[in-house]
N, C-alpha and C. Protein backbone atom coordinates (compact mmCIF):
# COMPACT_ATOMS: atom_id res chain seq x y z
N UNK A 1 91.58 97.86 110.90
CA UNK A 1 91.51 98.75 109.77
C UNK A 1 92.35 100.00 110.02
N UNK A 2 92.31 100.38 111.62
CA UNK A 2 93.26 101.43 111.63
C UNK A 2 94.69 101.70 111.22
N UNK A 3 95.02 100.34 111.55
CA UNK A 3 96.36 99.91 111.07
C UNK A 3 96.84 100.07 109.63
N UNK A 4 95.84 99.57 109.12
CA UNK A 4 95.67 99.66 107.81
C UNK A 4 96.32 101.02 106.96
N UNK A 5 94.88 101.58 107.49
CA UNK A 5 94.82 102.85 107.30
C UNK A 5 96.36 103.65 107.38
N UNK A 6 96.56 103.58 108.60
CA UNK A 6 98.37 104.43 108.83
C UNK A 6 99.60 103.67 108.36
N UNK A 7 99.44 102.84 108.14
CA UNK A 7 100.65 102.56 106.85
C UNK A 7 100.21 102.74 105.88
N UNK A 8 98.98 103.35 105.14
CA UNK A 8 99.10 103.54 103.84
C UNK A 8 99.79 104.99 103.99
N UNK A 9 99.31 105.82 105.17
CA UNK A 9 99.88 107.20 105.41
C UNK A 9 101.00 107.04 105.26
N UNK A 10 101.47 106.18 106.09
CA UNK A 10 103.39 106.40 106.37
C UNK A 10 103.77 106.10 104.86
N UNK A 11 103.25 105.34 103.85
CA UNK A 11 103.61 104.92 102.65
C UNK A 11 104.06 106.42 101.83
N UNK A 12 102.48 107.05 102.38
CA UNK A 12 102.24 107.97 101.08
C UNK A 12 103.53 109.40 101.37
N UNK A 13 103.74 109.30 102.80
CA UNK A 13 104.59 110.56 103.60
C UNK A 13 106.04 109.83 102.96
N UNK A 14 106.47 108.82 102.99
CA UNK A 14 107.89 108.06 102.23
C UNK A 14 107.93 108.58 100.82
N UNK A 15 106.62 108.43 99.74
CA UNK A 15 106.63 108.36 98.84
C UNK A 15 107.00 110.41 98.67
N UNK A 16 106.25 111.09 99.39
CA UNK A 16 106.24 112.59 99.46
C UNK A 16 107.82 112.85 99.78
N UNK A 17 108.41 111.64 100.54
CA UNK A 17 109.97 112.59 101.11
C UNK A 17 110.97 112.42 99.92
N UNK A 18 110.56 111.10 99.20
CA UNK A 18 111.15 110.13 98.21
C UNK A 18 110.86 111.24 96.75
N UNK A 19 110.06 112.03 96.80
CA UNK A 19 109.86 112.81 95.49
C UNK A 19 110.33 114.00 95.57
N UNK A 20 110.56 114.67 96.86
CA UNK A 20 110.77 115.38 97.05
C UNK A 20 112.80 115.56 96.79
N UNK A 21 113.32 114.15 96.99
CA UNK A 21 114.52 113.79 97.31
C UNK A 21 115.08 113.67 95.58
N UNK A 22 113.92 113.50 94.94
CA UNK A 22 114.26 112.92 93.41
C UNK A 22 113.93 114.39 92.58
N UNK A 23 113.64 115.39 93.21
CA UNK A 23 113.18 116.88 92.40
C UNK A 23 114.51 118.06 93.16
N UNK A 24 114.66 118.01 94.68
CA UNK A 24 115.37 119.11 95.00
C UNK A 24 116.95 118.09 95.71
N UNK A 25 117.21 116.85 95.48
CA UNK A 25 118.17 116.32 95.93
C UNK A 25 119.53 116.72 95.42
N UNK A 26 120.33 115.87 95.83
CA UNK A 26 121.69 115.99 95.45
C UNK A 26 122.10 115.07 94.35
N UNK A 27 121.13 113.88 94.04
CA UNK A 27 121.36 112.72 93.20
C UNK A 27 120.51 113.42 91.99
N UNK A 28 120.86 113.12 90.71
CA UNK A 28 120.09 113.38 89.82
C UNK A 28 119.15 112.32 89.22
N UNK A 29 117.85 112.43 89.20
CA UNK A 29 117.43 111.47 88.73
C UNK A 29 116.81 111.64 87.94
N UNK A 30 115.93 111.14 86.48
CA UNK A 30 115.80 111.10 85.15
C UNK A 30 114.38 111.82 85.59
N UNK A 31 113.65 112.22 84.88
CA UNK A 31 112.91 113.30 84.95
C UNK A 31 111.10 112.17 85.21
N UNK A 32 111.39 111.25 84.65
CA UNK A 32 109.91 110.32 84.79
C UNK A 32 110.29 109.74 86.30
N UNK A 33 111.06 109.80 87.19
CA UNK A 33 110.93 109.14 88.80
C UNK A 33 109.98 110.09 89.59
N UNK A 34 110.18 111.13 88.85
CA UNK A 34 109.22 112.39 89.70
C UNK A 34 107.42 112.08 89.66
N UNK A 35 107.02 112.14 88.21
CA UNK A 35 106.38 110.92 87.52
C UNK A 35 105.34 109.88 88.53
N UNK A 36 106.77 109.13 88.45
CA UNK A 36 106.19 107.61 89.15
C UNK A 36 105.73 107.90 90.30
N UNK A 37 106.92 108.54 91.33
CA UNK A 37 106.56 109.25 92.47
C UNK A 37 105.10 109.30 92.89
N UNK A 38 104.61 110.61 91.76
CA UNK A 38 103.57 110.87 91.85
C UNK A 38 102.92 110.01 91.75
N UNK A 39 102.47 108.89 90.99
CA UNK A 39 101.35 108.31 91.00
C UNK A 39 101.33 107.05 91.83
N UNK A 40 102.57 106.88 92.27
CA UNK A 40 102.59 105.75 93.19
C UNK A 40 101.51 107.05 94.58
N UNK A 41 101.85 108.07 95.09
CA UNK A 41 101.90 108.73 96.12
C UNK A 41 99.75 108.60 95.77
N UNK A 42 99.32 108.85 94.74
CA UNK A 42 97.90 109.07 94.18
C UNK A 42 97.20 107.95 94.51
N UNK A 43 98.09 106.81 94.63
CA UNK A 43 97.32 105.49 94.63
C UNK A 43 97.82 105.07 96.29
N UNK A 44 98.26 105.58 97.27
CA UNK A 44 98.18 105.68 98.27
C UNK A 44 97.36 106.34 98.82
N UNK A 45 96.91 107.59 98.65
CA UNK A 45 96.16 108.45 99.19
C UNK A 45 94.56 108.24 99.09
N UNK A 46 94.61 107.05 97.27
CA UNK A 46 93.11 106.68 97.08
C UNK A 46 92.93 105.30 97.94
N UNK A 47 93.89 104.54 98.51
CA UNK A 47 93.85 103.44 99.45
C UNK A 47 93.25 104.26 100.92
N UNK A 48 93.91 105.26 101.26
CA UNK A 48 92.96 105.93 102.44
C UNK A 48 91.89 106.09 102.33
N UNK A 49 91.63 106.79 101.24
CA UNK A 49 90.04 107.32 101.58
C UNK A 49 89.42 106.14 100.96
N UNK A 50 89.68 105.44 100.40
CA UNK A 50 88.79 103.97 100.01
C UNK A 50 89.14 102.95 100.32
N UNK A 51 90.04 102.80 102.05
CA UNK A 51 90.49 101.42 102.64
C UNK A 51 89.43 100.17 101.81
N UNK A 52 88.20 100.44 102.16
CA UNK A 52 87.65 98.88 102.19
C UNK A 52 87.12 98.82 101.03
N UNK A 53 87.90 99.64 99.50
CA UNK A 53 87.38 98.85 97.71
C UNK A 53 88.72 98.20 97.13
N UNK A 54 88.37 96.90 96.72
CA UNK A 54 89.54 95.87 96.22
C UNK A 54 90.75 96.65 95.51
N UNK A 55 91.85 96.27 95.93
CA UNK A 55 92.74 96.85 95.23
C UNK A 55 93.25 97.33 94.06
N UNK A 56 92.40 96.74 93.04
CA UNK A 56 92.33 96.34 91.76
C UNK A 56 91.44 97.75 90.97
N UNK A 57 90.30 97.93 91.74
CA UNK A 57 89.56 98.57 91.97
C UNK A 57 90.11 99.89 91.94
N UNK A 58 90.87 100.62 93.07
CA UNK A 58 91.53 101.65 93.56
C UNK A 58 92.58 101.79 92.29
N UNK A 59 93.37 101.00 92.20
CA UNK A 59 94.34 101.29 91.31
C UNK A 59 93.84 101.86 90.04
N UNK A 60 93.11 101.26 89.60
CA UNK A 60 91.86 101.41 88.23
C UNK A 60 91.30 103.19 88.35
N UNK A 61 91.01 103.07 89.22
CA UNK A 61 90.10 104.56 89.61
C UNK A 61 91.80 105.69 89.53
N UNK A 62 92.74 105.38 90.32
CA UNK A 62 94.13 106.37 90.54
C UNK A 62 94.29 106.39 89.38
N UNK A 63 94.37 105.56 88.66
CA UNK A 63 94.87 105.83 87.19
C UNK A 63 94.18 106.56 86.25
N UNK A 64 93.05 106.49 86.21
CA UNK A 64 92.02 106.83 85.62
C UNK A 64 91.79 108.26 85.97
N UNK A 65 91.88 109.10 86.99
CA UNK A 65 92.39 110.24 87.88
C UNK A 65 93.59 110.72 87.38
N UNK A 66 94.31 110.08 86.88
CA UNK A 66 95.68 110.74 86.47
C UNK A 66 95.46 110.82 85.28
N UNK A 67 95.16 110.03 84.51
CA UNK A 67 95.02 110.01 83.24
C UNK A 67 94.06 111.17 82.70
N UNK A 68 92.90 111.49 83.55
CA UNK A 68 92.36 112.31 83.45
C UNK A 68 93.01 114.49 83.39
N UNK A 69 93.61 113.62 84.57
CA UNK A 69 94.41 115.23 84.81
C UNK A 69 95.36 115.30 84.18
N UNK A 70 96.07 114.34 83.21
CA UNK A 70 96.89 114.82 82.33
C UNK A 70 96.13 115.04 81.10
N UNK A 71 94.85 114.70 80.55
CA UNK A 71 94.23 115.29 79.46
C UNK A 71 93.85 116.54 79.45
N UNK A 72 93.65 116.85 81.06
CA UNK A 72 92.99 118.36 81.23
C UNK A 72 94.03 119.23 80.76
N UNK A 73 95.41 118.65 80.78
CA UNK A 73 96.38 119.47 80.54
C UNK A 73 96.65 120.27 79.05
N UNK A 74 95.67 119.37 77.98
CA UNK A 74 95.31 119.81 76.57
C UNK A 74 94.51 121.17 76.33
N UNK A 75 94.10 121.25 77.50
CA UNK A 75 92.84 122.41 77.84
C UNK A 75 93.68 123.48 78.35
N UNK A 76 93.63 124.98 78.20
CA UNK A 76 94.23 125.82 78.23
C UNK A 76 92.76 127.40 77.78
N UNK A 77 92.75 127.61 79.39
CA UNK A 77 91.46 128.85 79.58
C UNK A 77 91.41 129.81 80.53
N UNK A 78 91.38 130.83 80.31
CA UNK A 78 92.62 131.76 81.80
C UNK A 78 91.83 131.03 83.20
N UNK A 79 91.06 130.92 83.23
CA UNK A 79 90.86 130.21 85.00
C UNK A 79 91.74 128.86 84.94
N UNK A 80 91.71 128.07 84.28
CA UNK A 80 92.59 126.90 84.79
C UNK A 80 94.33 127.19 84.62
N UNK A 81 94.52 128.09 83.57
CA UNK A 81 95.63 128.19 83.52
C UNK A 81 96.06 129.54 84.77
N UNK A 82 95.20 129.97 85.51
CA UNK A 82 95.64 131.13 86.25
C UNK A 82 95.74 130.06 87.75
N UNK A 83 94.69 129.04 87.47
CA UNK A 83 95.18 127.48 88.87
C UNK A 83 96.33 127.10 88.65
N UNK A 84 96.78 126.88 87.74
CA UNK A 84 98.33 126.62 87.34
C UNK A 84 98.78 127.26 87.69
N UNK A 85 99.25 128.25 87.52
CA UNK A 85 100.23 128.99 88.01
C UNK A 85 100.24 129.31 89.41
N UNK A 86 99.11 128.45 90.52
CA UNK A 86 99.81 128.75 91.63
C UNK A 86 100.93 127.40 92.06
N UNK A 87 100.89 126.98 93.52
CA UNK A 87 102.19 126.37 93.56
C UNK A 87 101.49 124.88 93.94
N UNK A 88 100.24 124.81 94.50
CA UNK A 88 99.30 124.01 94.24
C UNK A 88 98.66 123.32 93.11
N UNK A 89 98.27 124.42 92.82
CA UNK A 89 97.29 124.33 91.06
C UNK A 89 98.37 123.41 90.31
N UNK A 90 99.64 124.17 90.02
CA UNK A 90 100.93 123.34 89.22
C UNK A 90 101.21 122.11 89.75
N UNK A 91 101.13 121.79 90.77
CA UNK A 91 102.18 120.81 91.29
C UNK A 91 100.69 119.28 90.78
N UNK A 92 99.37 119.95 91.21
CA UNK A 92 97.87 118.89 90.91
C UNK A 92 98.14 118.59 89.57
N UNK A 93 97.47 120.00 88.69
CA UNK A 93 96.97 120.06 87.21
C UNK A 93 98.39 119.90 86.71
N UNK A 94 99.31 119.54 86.74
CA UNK A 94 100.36 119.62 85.89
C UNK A 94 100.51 121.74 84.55
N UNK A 95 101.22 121.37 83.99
CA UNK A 95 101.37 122.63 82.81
C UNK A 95 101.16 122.20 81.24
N UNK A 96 101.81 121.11 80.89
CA UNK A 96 101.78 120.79 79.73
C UNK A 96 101.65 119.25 79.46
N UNK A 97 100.78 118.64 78.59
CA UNK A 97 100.69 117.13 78.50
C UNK A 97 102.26 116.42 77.80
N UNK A 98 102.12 115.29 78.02
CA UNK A 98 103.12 114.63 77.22
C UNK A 98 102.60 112.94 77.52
N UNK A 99 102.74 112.48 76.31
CA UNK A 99 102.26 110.90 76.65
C UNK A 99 103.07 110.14 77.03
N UNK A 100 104.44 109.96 77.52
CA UNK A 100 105.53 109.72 78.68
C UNK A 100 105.13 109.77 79.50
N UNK A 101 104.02 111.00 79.66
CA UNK A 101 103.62 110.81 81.42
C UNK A 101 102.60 110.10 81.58
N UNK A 102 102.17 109.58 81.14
CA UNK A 102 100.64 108.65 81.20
C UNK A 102 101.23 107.04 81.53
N UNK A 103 102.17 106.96 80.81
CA UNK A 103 103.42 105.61 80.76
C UNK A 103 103.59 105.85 82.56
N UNK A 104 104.65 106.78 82.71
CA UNK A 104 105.03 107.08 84.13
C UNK A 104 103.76 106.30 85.04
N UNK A 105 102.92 107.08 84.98
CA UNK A 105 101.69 107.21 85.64
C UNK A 105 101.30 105.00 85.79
N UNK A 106 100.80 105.01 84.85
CA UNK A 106 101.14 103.07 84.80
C UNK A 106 101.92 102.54 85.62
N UNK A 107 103.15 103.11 85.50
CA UNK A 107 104.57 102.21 86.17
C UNK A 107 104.23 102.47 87.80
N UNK A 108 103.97 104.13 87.87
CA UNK A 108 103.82 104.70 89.07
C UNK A 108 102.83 103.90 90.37
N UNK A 109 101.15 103.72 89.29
CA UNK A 109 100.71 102.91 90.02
C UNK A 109 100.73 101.16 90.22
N UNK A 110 101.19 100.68 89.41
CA UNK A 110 101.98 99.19 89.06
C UNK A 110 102.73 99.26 90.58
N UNK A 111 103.59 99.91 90.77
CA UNK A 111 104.50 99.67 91.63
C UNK A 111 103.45 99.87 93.26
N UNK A 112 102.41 100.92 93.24
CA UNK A 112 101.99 101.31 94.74
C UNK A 112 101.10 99.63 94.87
N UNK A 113 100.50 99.60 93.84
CA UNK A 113 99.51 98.75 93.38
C UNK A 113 100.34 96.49 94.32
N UNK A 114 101.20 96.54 93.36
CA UNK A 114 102.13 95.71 93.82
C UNK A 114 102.71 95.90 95.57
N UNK A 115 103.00 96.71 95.24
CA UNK A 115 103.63 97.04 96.59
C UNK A 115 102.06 96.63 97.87
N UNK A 116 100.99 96.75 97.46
CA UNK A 116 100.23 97.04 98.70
C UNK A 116 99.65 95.58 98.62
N UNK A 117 99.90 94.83 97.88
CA UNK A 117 99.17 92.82 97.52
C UNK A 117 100.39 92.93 98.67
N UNK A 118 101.79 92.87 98.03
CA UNK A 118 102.59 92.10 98.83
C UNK A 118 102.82 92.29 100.73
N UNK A 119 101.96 94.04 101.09
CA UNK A 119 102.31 94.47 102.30
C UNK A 119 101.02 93.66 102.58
N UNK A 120 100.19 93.94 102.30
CA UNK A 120 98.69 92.77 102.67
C UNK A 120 98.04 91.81 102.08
């Protein structure tokens, strides 16, 4: 299980260098890879802390987590919007909704989702 466990890390640290490469890089890339990024990186991090619930399972729950935190984004009340504006708060809660990103978010975990049948 340990094993397990640290390649989902090394996954999720690829996916962190990989977003990071697609926001401050030299290549330009379309504004939903940042997106995917993210939710591929969400559905890694929920494979850690929930190694041993079916994959199917996890993915269901990451999505459902995202989907969530992009509705919160409809909500606008000086404490959440004063979490926003730090560099944390922004980067979690997002700033503004858009239903593109919920799409993203699908593809995002589709791909971690896929990706982790075929690594195990």
């Amino acid at each position: 299980m340990y094993k397990c466990r640290m390649t989902y890390i090394y996954l999720a640290i690829l996916t962190i260098i990989l977003g990071l490469f697609s926001r401050y890089g030299f290549i330009e890339f379309p504004d939903f890879v940042g997106n995917v990024l993210w939710a591929t990186f969400i559905y890694m991090l929920f494979r850690i802390l929930f190694i041993d619930m079916k994959k199917e399972k996890v993915a269901f729950i990451a999505l459902v987590f995202l989907v969530f935190i992009e509705l919160t984004q409809l909500y606008h009340a000086p404490l959440i919007d004063s979490l926003r504006g730090t560099i944390l708060g922004g980067i979690i809660l997002g700033y503004c909704f858009h239903y593109d990103d919920i799409v993203s978010y699908f593809i995002g975990i589709l791909i971690g989702f896929l990706s982790d049948k075929r690594l195990f």
